[in-house]
N, C-alpha and C. Protein backbone atom coordinates (compact mmCIF):
# COMPACT_ATOMS: atom_id res chain seq x y z
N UNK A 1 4.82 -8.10 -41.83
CA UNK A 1 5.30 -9.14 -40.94
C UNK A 1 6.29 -8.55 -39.93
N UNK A 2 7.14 -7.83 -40.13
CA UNK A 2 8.39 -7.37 -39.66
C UNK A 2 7.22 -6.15 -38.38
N UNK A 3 6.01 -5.76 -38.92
CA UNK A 3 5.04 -4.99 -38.13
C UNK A 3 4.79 -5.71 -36.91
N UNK A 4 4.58 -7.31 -37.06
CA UNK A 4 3.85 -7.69 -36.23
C UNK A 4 5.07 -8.55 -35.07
N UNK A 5 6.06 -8.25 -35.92
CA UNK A 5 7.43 -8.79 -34.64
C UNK A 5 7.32 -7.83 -34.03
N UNK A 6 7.62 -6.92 -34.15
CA UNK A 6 8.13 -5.31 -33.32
C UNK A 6 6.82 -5.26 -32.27
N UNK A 7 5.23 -5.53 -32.49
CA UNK A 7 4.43 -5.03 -31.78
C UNK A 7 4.30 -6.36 -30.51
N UNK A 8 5.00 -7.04 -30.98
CA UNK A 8 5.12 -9.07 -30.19
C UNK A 8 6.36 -8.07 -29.31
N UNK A 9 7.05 -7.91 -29.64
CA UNK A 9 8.71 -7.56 -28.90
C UNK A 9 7.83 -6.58 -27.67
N UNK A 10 6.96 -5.17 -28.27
CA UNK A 10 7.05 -4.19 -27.48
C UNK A 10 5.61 -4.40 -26.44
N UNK A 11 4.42 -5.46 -26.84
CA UNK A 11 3.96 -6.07 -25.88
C UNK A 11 4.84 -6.56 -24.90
N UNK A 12 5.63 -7.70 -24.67
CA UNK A 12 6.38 -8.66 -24.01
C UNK A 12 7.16 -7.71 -23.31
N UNK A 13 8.06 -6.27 -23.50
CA UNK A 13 8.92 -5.64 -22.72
C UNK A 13 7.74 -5.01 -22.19
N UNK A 14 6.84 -4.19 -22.50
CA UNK A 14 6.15 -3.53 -21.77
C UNK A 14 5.29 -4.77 -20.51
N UNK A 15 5.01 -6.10 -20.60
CA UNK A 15 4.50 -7.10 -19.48
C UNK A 15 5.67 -7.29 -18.61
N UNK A 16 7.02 -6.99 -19.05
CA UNK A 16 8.11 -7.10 -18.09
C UNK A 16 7.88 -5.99 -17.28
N UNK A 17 8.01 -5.12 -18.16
CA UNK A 17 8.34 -3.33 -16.79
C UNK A 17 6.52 -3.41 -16.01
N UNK A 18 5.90 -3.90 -16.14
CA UNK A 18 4.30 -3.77 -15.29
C UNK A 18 4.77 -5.02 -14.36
N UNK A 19 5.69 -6.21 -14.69
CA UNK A 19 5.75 -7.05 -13.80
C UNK A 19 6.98 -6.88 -12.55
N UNK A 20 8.12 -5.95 -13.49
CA UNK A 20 8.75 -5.90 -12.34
C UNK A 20 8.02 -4.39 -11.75
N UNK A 21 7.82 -3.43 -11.91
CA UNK A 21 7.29 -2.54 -11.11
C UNK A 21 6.25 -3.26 -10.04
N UNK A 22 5.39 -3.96 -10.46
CA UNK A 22 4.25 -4.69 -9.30
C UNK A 22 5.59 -5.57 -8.56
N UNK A 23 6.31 -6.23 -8.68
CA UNK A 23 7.21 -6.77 -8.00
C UNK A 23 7.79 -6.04 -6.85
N UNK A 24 8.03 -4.61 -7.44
CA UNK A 24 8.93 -4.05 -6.44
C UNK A 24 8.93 -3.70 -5.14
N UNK A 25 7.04 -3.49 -4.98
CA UNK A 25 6.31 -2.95 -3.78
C UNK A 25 4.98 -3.12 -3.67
N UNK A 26 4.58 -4.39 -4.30
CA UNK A 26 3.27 -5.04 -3.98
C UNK A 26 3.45 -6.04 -3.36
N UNK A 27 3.80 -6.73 -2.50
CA UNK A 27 3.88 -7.92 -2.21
C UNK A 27 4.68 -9.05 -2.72
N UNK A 28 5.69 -8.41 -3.75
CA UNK A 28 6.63 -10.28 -4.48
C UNK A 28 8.01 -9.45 -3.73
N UNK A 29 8.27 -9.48 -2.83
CA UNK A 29 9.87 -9.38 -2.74
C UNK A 29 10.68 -9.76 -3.53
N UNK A 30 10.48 -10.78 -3.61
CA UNK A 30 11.11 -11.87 -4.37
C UNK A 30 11.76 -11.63 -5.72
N UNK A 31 10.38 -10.68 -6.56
CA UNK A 31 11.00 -10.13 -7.76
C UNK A 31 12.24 -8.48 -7.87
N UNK A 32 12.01 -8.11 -6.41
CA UNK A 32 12.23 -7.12 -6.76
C UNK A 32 14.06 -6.58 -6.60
N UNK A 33 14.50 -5.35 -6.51
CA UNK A 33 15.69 -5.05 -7.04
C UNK A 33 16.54 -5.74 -5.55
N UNK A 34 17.62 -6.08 -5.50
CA UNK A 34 18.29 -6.42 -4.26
C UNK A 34 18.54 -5.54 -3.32
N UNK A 35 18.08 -5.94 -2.27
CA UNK A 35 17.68 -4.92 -0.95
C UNK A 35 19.08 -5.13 -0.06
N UNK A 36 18.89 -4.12 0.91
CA UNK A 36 20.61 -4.00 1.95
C UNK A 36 19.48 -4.96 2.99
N UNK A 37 20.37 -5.73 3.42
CA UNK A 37 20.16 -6.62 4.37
C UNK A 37 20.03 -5.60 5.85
N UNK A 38 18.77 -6.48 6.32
CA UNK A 38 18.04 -5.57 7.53
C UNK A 38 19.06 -5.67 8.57
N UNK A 39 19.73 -6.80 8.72
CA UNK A 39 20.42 -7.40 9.94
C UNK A 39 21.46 -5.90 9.81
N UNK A 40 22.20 -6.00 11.49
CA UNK A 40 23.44 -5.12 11.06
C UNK A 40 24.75 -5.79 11.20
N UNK A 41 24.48 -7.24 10.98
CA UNK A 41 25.87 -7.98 11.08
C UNK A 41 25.41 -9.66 10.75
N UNK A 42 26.34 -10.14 10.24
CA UNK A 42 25.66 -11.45 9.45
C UNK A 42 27.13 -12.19 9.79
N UNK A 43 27.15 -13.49 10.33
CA UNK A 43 28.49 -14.01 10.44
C UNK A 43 27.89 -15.52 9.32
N UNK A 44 29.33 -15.92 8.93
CA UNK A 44 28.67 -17.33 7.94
C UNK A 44 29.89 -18.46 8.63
N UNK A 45 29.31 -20.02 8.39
CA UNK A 45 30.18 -20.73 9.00
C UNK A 45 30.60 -21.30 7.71
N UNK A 46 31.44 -21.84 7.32
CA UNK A 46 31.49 -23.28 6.52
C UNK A 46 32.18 -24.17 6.80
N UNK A 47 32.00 -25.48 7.61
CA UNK A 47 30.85 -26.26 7.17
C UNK A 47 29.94 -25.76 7.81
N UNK A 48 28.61 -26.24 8.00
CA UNK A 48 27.87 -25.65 9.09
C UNK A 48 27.87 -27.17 10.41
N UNK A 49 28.35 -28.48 9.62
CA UNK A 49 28.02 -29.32 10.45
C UNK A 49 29.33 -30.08 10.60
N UNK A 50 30.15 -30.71 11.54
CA UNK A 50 30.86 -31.52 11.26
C UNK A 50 30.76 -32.66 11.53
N UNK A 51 31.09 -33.74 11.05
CA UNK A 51 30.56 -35.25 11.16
C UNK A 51 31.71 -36.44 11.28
N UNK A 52 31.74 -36.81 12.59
CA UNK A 52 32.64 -37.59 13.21
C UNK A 52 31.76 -39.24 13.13
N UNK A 53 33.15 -40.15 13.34
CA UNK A 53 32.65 -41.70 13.07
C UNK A 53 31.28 -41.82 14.37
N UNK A 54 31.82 -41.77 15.59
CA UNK A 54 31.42 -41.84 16.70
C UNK A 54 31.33 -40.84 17.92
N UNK A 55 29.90 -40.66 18.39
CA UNK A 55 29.93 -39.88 19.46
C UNK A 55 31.06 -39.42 20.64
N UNK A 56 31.67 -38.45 20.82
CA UNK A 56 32.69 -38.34 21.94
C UNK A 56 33.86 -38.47 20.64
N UNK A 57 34.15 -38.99 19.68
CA UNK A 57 35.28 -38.37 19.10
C UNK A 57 35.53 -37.15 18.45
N UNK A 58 36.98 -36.72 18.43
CA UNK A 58 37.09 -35.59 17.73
C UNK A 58 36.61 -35.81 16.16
N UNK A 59 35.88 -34.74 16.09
CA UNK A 59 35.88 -34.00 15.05
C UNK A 59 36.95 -33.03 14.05
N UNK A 60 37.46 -33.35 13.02
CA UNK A 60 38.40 -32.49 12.24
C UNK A 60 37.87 -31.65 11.37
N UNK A 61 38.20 -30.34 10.88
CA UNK A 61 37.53 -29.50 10.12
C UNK A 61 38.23 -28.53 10.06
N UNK A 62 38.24 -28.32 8.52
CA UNK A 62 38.78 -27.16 7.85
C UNK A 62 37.33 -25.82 8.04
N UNK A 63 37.38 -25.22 9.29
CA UNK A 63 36.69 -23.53 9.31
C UNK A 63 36.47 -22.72 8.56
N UNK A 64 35.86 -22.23 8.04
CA UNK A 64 35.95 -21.00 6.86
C UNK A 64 34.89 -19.99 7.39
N UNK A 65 34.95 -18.54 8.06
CA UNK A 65 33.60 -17.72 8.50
C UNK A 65 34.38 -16.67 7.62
N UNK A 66 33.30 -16.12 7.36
CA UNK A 66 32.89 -15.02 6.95
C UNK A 66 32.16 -13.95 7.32
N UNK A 67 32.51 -12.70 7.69
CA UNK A 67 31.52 -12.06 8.48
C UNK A 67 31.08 -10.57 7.97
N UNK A 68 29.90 -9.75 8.11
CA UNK A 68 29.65 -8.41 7.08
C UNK A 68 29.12 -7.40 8.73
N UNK A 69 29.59 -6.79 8.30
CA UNK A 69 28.98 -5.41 9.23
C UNK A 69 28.71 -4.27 8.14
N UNK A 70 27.39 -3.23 9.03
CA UNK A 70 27.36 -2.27 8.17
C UNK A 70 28.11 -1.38 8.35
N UNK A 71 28.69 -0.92 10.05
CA UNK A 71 29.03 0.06 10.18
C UNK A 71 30.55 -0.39 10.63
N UNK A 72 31.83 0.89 9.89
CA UNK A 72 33.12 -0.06 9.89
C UNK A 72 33.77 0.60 11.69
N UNK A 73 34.45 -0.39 11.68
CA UNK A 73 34.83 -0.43 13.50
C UNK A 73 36.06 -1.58 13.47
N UNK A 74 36.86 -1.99 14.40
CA UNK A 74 37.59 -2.74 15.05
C UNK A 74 37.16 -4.08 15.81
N UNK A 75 36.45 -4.91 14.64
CA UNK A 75 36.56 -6.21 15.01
C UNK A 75 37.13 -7.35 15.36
N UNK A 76 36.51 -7.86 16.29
CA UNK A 76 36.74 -9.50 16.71
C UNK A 76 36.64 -10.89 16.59
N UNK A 77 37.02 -11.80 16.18
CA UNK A 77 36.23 -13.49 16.21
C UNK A 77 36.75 -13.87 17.05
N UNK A 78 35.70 -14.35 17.84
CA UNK A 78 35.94 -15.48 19.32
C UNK A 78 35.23 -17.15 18.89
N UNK A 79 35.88 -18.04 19.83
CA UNK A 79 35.39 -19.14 19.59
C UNK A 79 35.27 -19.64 20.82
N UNK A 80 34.18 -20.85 20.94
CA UNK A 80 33.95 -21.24 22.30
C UNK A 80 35.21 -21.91 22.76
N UNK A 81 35.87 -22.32 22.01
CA UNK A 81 37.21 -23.03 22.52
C UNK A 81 38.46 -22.29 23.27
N UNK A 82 38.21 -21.08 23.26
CA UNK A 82 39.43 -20.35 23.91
C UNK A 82 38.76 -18.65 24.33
N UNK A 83 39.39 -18.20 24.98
CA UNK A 83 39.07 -16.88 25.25
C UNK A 83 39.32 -16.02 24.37
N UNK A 84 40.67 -15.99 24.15
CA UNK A 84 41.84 -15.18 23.72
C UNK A 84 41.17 -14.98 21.63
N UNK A 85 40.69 -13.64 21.27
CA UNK A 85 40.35 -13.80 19.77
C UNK A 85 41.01 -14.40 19.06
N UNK A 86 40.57 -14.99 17.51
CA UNK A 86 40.86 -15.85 16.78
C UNK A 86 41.83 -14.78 15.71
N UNK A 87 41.19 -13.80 15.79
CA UNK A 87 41.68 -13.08 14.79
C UNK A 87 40.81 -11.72 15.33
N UNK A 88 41.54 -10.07 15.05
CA UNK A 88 41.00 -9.05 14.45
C UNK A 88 41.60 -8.49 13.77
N UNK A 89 40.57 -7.08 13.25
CA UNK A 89 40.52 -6.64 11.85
C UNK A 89 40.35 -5.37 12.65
N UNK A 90 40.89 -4.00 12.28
CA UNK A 90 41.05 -2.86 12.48
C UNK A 90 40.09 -1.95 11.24
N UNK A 91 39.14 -1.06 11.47
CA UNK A 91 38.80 -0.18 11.00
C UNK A 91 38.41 -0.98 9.13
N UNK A 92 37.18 -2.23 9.48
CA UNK A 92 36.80 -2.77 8.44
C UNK A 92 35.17 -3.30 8.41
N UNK A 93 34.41 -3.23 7.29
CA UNK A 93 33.15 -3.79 7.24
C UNK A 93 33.11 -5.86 7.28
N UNK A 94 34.25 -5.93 7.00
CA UNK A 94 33.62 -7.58 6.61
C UNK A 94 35.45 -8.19 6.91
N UNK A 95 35.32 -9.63 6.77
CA UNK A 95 36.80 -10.08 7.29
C UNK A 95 35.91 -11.49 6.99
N UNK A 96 37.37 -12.25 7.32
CA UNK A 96 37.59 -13.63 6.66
C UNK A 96 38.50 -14.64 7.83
N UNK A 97 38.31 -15.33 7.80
CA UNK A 97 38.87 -16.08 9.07
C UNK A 97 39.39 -17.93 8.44
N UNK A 98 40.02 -18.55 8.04
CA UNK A 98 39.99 -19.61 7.95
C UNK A 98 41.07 -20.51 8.67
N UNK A 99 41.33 -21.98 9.43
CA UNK A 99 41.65 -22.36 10.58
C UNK A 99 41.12 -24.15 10.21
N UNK A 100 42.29 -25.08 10.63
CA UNK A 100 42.21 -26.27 10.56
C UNK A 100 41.45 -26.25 11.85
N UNK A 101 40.63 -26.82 12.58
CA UNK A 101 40.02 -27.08 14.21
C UNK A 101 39.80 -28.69 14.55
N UNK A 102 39.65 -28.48 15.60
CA UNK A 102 39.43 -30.30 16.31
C UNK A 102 38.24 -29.92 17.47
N UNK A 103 37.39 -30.66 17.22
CA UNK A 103 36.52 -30.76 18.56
C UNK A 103 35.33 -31.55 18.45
N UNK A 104 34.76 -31.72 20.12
CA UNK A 104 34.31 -33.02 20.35
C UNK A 104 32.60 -32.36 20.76
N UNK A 105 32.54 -31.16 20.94
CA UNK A 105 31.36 -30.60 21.21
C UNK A 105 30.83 -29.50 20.19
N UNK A 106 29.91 -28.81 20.53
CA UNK A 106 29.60 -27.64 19.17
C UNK A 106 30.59 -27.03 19.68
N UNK A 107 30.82 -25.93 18.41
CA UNK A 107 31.68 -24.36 18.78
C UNK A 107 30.86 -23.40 18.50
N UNK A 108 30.78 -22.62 19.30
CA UNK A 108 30.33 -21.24 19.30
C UNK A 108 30.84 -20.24 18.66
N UNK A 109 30.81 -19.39 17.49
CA UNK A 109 31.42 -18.44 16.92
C UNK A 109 30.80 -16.92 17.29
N UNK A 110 31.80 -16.32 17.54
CA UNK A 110 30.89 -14.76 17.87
C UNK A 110 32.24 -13.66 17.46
N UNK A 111 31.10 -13.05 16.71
CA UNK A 111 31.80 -11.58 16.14
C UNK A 111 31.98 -10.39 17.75
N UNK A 112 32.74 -9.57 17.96
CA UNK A 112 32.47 -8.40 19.00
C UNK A 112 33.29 -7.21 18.50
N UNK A 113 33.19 -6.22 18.70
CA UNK A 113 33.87 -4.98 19.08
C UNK A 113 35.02 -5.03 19.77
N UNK A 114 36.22 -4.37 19.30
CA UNK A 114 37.11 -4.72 19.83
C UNK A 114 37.46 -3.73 21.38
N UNK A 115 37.45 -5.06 22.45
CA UNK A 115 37.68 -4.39 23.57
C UNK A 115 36.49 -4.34 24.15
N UNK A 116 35.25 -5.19 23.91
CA UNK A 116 33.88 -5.33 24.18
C UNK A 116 33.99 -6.88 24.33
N UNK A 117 33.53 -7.22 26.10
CA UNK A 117 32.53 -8.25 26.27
C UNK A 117 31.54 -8.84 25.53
N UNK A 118 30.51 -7.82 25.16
CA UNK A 118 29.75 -8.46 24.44
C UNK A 118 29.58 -8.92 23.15
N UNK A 119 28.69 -9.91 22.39
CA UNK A 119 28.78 -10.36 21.05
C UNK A 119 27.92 -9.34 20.34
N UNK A 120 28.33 -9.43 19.21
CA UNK A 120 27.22 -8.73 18.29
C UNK A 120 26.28 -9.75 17.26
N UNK A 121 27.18 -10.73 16.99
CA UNK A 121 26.58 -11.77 16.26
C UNK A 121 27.37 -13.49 16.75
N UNK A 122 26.47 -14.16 16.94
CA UNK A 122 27.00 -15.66 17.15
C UNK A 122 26.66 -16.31 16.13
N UNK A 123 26.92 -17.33 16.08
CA UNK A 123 26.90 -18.78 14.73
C UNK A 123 27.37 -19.90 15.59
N UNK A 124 26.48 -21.14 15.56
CA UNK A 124 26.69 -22.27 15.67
C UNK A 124 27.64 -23.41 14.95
N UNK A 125 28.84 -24.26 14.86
CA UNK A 125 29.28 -24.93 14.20
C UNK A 125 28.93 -26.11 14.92
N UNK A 126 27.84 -27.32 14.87
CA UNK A 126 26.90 -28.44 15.06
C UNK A 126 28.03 -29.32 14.80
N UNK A 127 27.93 -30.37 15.60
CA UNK A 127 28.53 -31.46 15.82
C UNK A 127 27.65 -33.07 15.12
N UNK A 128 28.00 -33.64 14.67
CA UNK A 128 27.38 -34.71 14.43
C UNK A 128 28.06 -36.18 14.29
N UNK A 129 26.98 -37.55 14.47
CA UNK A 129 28.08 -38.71 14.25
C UNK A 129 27.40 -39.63 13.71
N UNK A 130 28.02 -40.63 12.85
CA UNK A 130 27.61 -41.58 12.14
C UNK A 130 27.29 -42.40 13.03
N UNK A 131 27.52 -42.79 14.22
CA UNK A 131 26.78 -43.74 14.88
C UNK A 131 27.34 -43.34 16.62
N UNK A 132 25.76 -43.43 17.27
CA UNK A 132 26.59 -42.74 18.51
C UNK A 132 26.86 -43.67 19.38
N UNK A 133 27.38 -42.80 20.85
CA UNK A 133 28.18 -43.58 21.77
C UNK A 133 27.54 -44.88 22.19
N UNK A 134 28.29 -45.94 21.94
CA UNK A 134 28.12 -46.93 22.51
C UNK A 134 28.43 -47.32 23.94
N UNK A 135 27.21 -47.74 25.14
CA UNK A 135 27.52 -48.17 26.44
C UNK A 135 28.03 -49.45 26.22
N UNK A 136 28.15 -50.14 25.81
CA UNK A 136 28.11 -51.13 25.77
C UNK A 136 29.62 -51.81 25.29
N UNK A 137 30.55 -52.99 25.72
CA UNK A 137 31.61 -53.04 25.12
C UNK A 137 31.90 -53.83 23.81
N UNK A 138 32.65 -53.52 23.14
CA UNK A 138 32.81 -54.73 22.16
C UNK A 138 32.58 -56.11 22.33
N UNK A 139 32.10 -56.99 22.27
CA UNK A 139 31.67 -58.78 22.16
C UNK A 139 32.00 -59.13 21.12
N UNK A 140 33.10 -60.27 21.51
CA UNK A 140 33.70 -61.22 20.81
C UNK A 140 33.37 -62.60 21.01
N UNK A 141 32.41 -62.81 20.21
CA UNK A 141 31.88 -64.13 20.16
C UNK A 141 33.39 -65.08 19.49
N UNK A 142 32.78 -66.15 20.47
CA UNK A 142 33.32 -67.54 20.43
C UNK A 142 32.91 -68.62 20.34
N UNK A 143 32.92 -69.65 19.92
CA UNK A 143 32.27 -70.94 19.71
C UNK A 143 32.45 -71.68 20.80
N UNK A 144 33.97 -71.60 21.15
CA UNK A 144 34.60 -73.01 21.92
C UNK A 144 34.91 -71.64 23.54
């Protein structure tokens, strides 16, 4: 009996190692060992959306980005709301940014090089509203 556990055990590990080996480089990505991300820079928002009563009002929100580079350098965070960076980081792969904000349109987030025009990575922070702008004015019905 104790024969036929051991040959149950060493079937079942041996269908693992044939399943993850076919995993690794046949077609299942999915199964296989965790890969370095292709991108060379990944920025994250949280929230991704913020959600105001009504169209045209501010929006309040606690910011949280997160950002990864592969190669380490003198980074930037910019936001569409101002020119001037939010924050940098000197001679680092990844950085952290968090910030109470107010606004009535999207914000634009973008990672750069420090002392570089250009972005390397942007992120959207989406605006949203429980009910939008009304043309129309309040009506106060009356009887008399």
């Amino acid at each position: 009996m104790n024969y036929f556990i051991n040959q149950t055990f060493i079937y079942k590990l041996l269908a693992y190692i044939i399943l993850l080996i076919l995993g690794t480089g046949l077609g299942f990505p999915h199964l296989s060992f965790a890969k370095e991300s292709q991108a060379p820079y990944s920025l994250v928002i949280e929230p991704e959306q913020c959600v105001a009563m009504r169209q045209g009002q501010l929006c309040y929100m606690d910011v949280k980005i997160s950002w990864q580079a592969k190669q380490m350098s003198d980074y930037c965070l910019f936001s569409s709301l101002q020119a001037k960076a939010l924050q940098c980081w000197s001679n680092v792969i990844t950085g952290a940014f968090r910030q109470e904000m107010s606004a009535k349109e999207n914000l634009v987030f973008s990672l750069r090089k420090k002392g570089s025009l250009s972005d390397l990575i942007t992120n959207e922070l989406e605006m949203a509203w429980v009910y939008d702008k009304s043309t129309r004015k309040n009506v106060s019905w009356r009887m008399f």
